[in-house]
Protein backbone atom coordinates (compact mmCIF):
# COMPACT_ATOMS: atom_id res chain seq x y z
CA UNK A 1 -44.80 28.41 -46.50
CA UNK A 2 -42.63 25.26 -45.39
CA UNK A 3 -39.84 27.15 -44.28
CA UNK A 4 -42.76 29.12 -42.14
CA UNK A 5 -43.70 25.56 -41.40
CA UNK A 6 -40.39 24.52 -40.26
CA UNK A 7 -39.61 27.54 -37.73
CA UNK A 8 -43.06 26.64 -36.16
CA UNK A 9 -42.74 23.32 -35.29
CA UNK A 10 -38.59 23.46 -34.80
CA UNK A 11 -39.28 24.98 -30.90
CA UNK A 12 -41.73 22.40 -30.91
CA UNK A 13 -38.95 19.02 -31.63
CA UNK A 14 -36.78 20.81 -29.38
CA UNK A 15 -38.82 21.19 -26.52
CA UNK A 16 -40.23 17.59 -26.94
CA UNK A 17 -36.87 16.38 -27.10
CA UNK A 18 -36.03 18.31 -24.09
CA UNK A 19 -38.78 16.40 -22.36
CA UNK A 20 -37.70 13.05 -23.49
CA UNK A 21 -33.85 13.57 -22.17
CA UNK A 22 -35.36 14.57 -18.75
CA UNK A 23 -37.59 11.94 -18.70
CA UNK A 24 -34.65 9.72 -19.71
CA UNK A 25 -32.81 11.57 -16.77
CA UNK A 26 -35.20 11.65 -13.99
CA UNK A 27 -35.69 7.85 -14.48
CA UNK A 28 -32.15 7.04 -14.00
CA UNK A 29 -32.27 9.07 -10.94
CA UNK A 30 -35.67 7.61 -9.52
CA UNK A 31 -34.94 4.01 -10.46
CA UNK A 32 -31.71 4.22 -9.06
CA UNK A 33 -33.21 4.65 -5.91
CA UNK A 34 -35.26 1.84 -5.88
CA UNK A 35 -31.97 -0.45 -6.12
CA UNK A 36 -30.63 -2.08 -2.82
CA UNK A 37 -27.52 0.47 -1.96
CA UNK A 38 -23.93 -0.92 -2.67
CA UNK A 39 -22.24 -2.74 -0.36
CA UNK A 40 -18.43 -1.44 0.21
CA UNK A 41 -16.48 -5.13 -0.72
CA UNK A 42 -14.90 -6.42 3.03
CA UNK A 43 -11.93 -7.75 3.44
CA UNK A 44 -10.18 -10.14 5.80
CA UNK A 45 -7.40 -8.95 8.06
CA UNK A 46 -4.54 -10.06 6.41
CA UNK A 47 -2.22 -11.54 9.59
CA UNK A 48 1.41 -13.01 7.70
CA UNK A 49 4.03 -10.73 5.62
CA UNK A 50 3.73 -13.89 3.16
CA UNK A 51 0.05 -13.18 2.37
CA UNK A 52 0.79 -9.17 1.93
CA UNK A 53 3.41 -10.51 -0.23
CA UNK A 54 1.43 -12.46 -1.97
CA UNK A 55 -1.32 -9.91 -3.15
CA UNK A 56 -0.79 -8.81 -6.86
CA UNK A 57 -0.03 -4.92 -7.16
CA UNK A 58 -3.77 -3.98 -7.89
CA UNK A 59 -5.29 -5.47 -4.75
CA UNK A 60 -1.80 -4.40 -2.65
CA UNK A 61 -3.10 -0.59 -3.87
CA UNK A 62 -7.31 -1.79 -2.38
CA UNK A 63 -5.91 -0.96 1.40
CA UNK A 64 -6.58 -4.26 2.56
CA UNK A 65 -6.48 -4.06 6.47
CA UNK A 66 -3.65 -5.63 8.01
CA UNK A 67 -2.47 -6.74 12.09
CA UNK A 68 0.49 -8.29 11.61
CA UNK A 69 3.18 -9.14 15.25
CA UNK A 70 6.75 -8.94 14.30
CA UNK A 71 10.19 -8.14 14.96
CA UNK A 72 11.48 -4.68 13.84
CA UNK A 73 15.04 -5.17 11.88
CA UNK A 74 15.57 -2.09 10.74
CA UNK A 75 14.28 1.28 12.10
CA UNK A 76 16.46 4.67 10.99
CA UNK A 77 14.69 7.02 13.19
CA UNK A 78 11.84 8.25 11.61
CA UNK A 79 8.18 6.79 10.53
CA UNK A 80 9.52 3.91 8.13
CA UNK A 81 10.67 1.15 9.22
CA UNK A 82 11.48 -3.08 8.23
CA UNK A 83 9.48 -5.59 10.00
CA UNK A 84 9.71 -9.46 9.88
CA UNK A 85 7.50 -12.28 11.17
CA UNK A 86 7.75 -16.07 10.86
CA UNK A 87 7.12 -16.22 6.97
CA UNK A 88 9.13 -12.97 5.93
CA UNK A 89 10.14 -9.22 6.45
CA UNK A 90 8.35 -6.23 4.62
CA UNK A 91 8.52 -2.58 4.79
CA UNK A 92 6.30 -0.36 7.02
CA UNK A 93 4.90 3.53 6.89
CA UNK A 94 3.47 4.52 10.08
CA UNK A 95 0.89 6.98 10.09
CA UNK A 96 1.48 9.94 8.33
CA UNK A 97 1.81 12.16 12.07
CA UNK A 98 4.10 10.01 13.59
CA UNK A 99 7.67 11.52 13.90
CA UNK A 100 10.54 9.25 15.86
CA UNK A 101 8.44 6.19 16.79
CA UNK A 102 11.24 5.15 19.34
CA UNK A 103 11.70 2.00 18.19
CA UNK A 104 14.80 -0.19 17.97
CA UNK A 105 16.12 -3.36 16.03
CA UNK A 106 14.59 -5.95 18.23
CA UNK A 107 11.65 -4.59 19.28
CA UNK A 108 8.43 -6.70 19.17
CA UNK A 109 5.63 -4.89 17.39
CA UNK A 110 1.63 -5.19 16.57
CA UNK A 111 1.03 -2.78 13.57
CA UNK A 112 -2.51 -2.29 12.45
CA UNK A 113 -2.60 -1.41 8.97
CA UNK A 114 -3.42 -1.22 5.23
CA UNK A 115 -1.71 -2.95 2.37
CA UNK A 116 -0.09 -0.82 -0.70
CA UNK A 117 2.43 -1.21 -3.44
CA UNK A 118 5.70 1.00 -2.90
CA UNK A 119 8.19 1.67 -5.40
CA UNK A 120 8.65 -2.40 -6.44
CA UNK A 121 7.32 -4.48 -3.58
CA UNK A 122 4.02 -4.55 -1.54
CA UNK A 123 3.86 -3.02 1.80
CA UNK A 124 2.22 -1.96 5.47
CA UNK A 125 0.78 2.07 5.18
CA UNK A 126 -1.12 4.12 7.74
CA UNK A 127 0.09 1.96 9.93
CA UNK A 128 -0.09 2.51 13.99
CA UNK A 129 2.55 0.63 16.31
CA UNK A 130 2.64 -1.07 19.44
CA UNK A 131 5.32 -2.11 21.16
CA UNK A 132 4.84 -5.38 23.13
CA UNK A 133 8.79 -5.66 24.18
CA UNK A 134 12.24 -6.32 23.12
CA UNK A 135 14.13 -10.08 21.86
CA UNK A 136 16.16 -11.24 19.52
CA UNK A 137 16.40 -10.74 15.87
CA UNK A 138 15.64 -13.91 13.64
CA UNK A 139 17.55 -16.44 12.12
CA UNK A 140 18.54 -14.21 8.48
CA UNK A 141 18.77 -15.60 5.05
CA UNK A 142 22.21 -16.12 3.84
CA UNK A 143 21.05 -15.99 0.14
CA UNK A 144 23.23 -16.49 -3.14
CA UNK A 145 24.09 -13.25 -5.38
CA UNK A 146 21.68 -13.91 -7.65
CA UNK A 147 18.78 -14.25 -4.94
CA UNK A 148 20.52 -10.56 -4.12
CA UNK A 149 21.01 -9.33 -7.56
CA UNK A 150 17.25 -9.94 -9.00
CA UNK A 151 16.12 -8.04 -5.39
CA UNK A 152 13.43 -10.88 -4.54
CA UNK A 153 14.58 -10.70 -0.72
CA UNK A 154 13.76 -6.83 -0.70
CA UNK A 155 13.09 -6.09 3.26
CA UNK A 156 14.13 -9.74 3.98
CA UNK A 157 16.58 -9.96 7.11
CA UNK A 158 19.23 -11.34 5.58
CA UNK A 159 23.63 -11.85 6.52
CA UNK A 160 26.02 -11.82 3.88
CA UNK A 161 29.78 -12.58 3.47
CA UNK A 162 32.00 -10.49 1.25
CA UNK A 163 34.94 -7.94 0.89
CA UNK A 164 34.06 -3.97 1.33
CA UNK A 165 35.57 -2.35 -1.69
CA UNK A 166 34.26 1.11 -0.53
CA UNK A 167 32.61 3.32 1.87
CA UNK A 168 30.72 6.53 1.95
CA UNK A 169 28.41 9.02 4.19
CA UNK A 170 25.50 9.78 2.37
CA UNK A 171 24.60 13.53 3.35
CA UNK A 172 22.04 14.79 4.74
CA UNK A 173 21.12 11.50 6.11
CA UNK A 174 24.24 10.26 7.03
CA UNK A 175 23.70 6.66 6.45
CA UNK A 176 26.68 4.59 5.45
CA UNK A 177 26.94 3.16 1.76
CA UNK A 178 29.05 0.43 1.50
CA UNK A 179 30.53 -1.25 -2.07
CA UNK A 180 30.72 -5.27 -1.84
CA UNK A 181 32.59 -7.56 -4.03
C-alpha cells in the first residue's frame, strides 16, 4: 500500500511543483514590468585625440561618440587613415562602405565617430569624414629611440634622423619598408 501511496501522490508533487516554478516565473516576468525601463548609459562627445587616448581599453571598446577636427598625416588610399590635432595623432577607420576617401596628407578633417581599441592602441571607427580644406602638417615629434622602441608615439607625427640600412617593396601593397640604424 505505500508504494500505491507513493505513485498517487508523485503526479501530485510534480504538478504542484510545476505550479510553483511558473508562479516563480510569471512573477519575474510581471514584476519586471512594473520597474522603470533601463536607461542606455550617455556619453559625452569626446572632442581631443588626448582624451580617446586616455580611455582604458574597456571603455575604448563602449563606442564612445567622437567629433574630433584634425590634420590627416597619413592616408594610403583606402578607408584607414592617421589623423592629428593639437594634443596628438591617432588612427582612423572610416565607415565600413567607404572605398578611396580622396584624401591627402594635409587635408583638414571633421570625423564623427566612435572610440575602439585596435590591435595595441585606442582608436576612431565608423567614422564619416569631412573635408574642410588643405594646410600644413604640424610641428612632429623628434623623439629618442627609446620613446620609438617601447611604441608609445604609435600614430604620432613624428621626424627622425638616421642611416637607411635597407629597402624593400612590400607586395601586393607596394609600400616601401625601410631598415634604420
Amino acid at each position: 500500500p505505500t508504494a500505491v501511496m507513493n505513485t498517487r501522490t508523485a503526479p501530485k508533487r510534480l504538478i504542484a511543483i510545476s505550479f510553483l516554478l511558473m508562479s516563480v516565473g510569471l512573477g519575474k516576468v510581471w514584476g519586471g514590468q512594473n520597474h522603470a525601463p533601463v536607461k542606455l548609459q550617455s556619453f559625452p562627445v569626446l572632442t581631443r585625440v588626448s582624451d580617446i587616448h586616455a580611455l582604458s581599453e574597456k571603455e575604448a571598446q563602449r563606442g564612445r561618440p567622437v567629433r574630433i577636427k584634425g590634420i590627416v598625416t597619413y592616408y594610403p588610399g583606402s578607408s584607414t587613415f592617421y589623423v592629428q590635432d593639437s594634443t596628438g595623432g591617432i588612427f582612423v577607420q572610416a565607415q565600413a562602405q567607404a572605398q578611396d576617401l580622396g584624401l591627402a596628407a594635409g587635408d583638414r578633417v571633421e570625423l564623427e565617430g566612435v572610440t575602439a581599441h585596435g590591435w595595441f592602441a585606442n582608436q576612431i571607427e565608423e567614422s564619416q569624414v569631412k573635408r574642410l580644406g588643405h594646410g600644413p602638417l604640424p610641428e612632429p615629434q623628434r623623439p629618442r629611440y627609446e620613446q620609438l622602441a617601447f611604441g608609445r608615439l604609435d600614430s604620432q607625427w613624428v621626424e627622425i634622423s638616421s642611416v637607411v640600412r635597407s629597402t624593400e617593396i612590400q607586395k601586393p601593397s607596394n609600400e616601401l619598408v625601410l631598415s634604420l640604424f
